[in-house]
Protein backbone atom coordinates (compact mmCIF):
# COMPACT_ATOMS: atom_id res chain seq x y z
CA UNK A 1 86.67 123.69 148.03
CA UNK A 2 82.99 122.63 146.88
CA UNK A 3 81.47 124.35 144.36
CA UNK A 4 77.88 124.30 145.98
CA UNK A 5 76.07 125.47 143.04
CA UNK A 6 77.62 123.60 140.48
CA UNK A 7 77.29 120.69 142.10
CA UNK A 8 73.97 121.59 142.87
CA UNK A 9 73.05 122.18 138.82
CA UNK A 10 75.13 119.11 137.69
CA UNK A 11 73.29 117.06 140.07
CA UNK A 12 69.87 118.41 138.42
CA UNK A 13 70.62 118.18 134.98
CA UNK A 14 71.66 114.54 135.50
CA UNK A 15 68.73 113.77 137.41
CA UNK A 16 66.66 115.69 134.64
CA UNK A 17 68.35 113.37 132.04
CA UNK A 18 67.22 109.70 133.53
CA UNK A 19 64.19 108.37 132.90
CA UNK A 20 62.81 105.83 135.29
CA UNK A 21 62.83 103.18 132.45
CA UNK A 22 66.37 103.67 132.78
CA UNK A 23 67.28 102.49 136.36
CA UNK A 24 64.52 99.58 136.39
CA UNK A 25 61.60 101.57 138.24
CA UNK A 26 58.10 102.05 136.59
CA UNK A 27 56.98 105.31 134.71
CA UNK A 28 53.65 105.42 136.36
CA UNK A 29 50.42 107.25 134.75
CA UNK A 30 50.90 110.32 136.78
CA UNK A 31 54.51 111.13 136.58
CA UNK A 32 55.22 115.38 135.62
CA UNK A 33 58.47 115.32 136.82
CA UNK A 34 61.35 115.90 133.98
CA UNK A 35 63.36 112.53 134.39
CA UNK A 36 63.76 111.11 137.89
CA UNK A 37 62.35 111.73 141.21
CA UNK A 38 64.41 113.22 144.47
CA UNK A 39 63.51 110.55 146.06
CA UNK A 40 63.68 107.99 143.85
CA UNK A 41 67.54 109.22 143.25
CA UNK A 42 68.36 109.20 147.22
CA UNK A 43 66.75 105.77 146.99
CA UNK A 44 69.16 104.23 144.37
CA UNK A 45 71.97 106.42 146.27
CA UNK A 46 71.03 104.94 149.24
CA UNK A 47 70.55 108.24 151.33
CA UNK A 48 68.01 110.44 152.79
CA UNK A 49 65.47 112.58 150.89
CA UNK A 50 66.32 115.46 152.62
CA UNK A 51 70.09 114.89 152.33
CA UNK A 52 70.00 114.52 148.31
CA UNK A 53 67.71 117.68 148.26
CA UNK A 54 69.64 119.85 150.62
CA UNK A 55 72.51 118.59 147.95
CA UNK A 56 70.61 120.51 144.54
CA UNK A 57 69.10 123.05 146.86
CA UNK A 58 72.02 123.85 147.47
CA UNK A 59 72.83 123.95 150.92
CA UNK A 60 73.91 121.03 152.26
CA UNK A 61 77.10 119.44 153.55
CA UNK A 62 80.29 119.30 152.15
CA UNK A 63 79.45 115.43 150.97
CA UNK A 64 82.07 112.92 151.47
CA UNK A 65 83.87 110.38 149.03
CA UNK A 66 81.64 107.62 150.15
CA UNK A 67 78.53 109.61 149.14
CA UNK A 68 79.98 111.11 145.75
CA UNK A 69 80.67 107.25 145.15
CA UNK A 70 77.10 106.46 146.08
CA UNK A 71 75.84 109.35 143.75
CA UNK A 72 77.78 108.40 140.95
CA UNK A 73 76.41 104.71 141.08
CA UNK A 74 72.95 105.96 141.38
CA UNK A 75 73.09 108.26 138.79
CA UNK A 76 74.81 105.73 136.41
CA UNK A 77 77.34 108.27 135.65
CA UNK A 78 80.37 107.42 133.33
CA UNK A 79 84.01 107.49 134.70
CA UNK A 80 84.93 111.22 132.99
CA UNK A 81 81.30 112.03 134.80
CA UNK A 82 82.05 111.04 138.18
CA UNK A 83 85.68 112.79 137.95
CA UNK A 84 83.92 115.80 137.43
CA UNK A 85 81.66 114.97 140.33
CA UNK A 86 84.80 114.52 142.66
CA UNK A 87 86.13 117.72 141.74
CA UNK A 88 82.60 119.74 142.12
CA UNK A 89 83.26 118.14 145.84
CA UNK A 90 85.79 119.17 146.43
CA UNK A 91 87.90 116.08 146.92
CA UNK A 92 90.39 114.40 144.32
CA UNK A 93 89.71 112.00 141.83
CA UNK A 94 89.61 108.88 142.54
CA UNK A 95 93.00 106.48 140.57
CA UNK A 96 91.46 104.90 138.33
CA UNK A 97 92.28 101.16 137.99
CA UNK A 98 91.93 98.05 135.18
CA UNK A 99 88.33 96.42 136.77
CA UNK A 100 87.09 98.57 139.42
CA UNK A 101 83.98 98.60 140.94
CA UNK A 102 82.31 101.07 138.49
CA UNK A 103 80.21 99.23 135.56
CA UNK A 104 79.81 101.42 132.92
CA UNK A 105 76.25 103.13 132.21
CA UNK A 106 75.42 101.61 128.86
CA UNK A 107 76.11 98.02 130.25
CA UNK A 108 74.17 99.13 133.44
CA UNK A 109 71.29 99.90 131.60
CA UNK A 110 71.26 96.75 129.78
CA UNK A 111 71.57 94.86 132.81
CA UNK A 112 68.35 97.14 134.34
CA UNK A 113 66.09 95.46 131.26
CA UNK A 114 66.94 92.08 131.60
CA UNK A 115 65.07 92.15 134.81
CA UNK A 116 63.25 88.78 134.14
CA UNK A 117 66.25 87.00 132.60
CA UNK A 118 69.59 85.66 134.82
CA UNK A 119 72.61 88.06 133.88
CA UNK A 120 75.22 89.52 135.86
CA UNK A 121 78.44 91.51 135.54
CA UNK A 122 81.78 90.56 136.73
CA UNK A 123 85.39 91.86 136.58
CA UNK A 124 88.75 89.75 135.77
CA UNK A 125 89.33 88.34 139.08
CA UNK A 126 85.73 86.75 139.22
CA UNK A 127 84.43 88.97 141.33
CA UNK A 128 80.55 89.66 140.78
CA UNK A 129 79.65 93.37 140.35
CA UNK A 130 75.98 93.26 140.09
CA UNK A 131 73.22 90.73 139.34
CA UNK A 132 69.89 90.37 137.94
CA UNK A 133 67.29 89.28 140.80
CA UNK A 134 66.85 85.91 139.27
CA UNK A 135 71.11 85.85 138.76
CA UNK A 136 70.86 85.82 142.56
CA UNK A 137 68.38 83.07 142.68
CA UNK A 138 70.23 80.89 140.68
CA UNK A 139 73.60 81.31 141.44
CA UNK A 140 73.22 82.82 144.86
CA UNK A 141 74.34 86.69 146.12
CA UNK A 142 77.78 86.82 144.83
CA UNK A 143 78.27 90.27 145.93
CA UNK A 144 78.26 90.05 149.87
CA UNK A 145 81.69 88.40 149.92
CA UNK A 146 84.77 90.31 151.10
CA UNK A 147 88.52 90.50 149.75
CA UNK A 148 90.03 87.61 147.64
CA UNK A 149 86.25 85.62 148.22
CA UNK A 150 84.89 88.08 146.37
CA UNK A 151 86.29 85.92 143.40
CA UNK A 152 84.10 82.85 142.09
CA UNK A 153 88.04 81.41 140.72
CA UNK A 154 89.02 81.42 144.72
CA UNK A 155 86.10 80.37 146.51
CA UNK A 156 85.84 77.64 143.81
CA UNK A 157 89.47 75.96 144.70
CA UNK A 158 89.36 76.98 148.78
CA UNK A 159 85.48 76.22 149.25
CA UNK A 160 84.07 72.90 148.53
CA UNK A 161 80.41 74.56 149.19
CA UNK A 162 81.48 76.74 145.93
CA UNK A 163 81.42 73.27 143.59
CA UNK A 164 77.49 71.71 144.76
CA UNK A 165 76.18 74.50 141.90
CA UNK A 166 77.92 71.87 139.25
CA UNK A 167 77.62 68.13 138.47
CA UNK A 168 80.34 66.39 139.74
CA UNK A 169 81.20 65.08 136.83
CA UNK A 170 82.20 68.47 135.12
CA UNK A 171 83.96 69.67 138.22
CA UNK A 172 87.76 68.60 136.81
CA UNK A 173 86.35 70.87 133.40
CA UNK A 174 85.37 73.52 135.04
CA UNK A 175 88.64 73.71 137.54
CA UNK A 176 90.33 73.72 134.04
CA UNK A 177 88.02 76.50 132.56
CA UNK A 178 88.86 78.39 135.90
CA UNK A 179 92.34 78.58 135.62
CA UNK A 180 92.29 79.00 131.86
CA UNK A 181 90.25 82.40 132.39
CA UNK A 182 92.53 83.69 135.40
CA UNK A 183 95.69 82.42 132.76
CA UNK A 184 94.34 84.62 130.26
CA UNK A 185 93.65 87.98 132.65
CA UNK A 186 97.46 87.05 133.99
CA UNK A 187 98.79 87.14 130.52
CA UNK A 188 96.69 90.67 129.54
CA UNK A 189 97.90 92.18 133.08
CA UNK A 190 100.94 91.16 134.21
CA UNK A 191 103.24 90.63 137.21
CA UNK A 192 102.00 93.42 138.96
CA UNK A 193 98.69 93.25 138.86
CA UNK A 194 95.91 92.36 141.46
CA UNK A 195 95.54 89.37 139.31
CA UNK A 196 99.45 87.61 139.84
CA UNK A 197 98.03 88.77 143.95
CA UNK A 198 95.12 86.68 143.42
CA UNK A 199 97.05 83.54 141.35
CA UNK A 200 100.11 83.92 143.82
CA UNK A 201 97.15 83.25 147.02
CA UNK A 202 95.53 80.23 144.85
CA UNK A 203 99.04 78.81 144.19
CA UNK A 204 100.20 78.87 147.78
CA UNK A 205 96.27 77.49 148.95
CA UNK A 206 95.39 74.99 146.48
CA UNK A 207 97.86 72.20 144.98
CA UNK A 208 94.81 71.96 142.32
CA UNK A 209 95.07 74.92 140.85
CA UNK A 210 98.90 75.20 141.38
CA UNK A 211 98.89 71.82 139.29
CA UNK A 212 96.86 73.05 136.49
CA UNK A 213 98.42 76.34 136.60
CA UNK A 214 102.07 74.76 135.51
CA UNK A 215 100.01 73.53 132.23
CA UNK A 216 99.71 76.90 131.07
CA UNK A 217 95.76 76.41 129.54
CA UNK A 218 93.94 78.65 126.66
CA UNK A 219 90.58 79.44 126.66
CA UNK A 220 88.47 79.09 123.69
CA UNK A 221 86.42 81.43 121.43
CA UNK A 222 83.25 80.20 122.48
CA UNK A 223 80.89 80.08 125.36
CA UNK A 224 79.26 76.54 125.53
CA UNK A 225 76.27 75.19 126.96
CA UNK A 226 76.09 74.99 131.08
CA UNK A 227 74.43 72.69 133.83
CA UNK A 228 73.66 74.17 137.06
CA UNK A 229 72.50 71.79 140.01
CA UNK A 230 69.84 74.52 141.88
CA UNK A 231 68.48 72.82 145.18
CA UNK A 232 64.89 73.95 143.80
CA UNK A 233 65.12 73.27 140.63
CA UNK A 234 67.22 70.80 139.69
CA UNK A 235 69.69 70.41 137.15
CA UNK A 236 69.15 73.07 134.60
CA UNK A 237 70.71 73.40 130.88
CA UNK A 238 71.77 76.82 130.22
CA UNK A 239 73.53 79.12 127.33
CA UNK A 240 75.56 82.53 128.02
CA UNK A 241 76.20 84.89 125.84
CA UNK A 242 78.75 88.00 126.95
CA UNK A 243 79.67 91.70 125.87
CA UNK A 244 82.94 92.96 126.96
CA UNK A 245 84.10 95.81 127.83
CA UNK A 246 87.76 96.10 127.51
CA UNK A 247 88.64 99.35 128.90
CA UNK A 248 87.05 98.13 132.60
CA UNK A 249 88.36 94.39 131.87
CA UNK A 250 84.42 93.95 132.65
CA UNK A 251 81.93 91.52 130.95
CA UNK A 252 78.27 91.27 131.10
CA UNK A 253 77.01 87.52 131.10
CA UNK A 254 73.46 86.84 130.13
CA UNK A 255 72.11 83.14 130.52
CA UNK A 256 69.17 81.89 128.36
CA UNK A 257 67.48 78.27 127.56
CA UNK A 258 66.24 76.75 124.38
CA UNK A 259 62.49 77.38 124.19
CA UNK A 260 60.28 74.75 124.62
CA UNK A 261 62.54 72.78 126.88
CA UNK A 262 62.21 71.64 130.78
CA UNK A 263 65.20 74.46 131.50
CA UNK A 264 63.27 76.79 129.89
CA UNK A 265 60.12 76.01 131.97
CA UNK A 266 61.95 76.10 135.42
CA UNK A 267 64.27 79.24 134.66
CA UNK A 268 60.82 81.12 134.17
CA UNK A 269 60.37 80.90 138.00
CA UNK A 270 63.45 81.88 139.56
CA UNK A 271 61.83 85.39 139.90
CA UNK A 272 59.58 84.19 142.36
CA UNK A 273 62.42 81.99 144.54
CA UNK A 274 64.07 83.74 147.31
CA UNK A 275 67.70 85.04 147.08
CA UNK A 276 70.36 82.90 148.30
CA UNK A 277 73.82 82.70 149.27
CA UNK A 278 76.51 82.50 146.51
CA UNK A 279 77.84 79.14 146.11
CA UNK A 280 80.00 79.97 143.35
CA UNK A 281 81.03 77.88 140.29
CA UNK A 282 80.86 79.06 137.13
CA UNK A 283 83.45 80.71 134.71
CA UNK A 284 80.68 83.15 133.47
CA UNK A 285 80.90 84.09 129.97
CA UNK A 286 82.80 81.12 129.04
C-alpha cells in the first residue's frame, strides 16, 4: 500500500534540502522558496506541475515505478534513498545490480558544475550515463542508443561511423585500449556477468576484437593525452582525468587542455555548437 503522507513529507523535505546550485539551474535574486521549486522538481522529473504537487499535497495517484524512477533521478537521491522511496509507493525495491543506471548524487553534482567543461559518466560496459552539454558536442549524444549500442566498446568494433572521432593512425591503439578496459571489467565480474554477454556478442561479431581478445591485454595506471577529429573543429589535443566509484563500477571522466594552446582555444566553444549524434570512440578515463 502507499503511504500517501509519508511520501508526501519525504518528498518535501528532499525538495526542501536542494538548492538550485545543486541541479545546474540559477538561484535568481528573488527566490523565498526553502530549496527547490515544484516546478522546477517536475521539470528535472520530467512530469507535470500539477502531478508532482498533487504528489506532496497529498492526494494524488498511486505513482508508478517509472515515475518513482523519474523522482529519484530528479531529486538526486542515493540508492538507500530511493529504496525508501519504492517502499513509501508502495511497490518493491528495485534489485540492485553492479553499474546500473543510477549515478550517485555526489558524482551528479560534480558533473552539474562542470557545465562549461566536457565530462561525462559511464558504466563498465561503455555505456554513457550522462554528459556535460559540451560532452555532447564533442563526442556526440551517447545516451540515445539502445541495448548492446549503448556501449562505445561495441559500436566501436561493429560501426565504422564509431572510429571518424579518432585519427586513423591511433585506431589499432585504441581497438587495443578497448579491449584492455572490457578485459579488465571481465576479470572484476566474471562469467556471469552482463559483461562476458557483451564480450561473448563482440567475439561472435568482430574477428578484431576476438583476435585481440586471445592476447589477454592490461590496462595501465594512467590516463594519457587524447586526439579527437571534431568535423568543426578539427583535431583537438585533450587530457582526462577520472574518479571512480567502485561500488556502481561507475567513473566520471572530465577532459581538459593545456592553457594557452590551439585545443584550448577551440574546446572553449563547444558550448555554443549544436549537439550531435554519438560517433563513439574513446576508452574514457583511460
Amino acid at each position: 500500500m502507499t503511504d500517501r503522507a509519508a511520501l508526501a513529507a519525504f518528498l518535501r523535505t528532499r525538495r526542501e534540502v536542494l538548492q538550485p546550485e545543486d541541479v545546474g539551474l540559477p538561484r535568481g535574486r528573488r527566490r523565498r522558496t526553502a530549496g527547490l521549486r515544484r516546478e522546477e522538481v517536475a521539470a528535472l522529473c520530467d512530469m507535470s506541475v500539477d502531478y508532482y504537487g498533487r504528489l506532496e499535497q497529498p492526494r494524488g495517484p498511486r505513482p508508478s515505478e517509472q515515475m518513482l524512477a523519474a523522482l529519484a533521478r530528479g531529486l538526486g537521491l542515493s540508492l538507500e534513498e530511493r529504496d525508501h522511496l519504492y517502499r513509501l509507493g508502495g511497490h518493491a525495491v528495485p534489485r540492485r545490480v553492479r553499474g546500473e543506471d543510477h549515478v550517485d548524487p555526489g558524482m551528479m553534482r560534480i558533473l552539474d558544475r562542470l557545465e562549461d567543461t566536457p565530462a561525462l559518466v559511464m558504466d563498465h560496459l561503455g555505456r554513457t550515463l550522462r554528459q556535460t552539454r559540451p560532452a555532447v558536442a564533442l563526442l556526440g549524444d551517447a545516451t540515445v542508443y539502445t541495448g548492446q549500442t549503448r556501449s562505445a566498446h561495441y559500436r566501436w568494433f561493429t560501426d565504422p561511423a564509431s572510429r571518424l572521432i579518432r585519427p586513423e593512425s591511433e585506431h589499432a591503439e585504441q581497438s587495443r585500449l578497448m579491449v584492455a578496459d572490457l578485459h579488465n571489467a571481465y576479470t572484476r565480474e566474471g562469467r556471469d556477468s552482463r559483461v562476458a554477454e557483451l564480450v561473448d556478442a563482440l567475439i561472435e561479431e568482430s574477428p578484431e576484437f576476438a583476435g585481440i581478445w586471445q592476447q589477454r591485454p592490461v590496462l595501465g595506471p594512467s590516463c594519457a593525452s587524447q586526439r579527437f577529429l571534431h568535423p568543426q573543429l578539427g583535431m583537438l589535443e585533450l587530457h582526462c582525468q577520472t574518479l571512480v566509484d567502485p561500488v556502481q563500477a561507475q567513473r566520471l571522466v572530465v577532459y581538459t587542455t593545456t592553457p594557452g594552446t590551439a585545443s584550448d582555444t577551440e574546446v572553449r566553444l563547444l558550448s555554443l555548437l549544436p549537439d550531435r549524434l554519438s560517433q563513439g570512440g574513446a576508452v574514457h578515463g583511460r
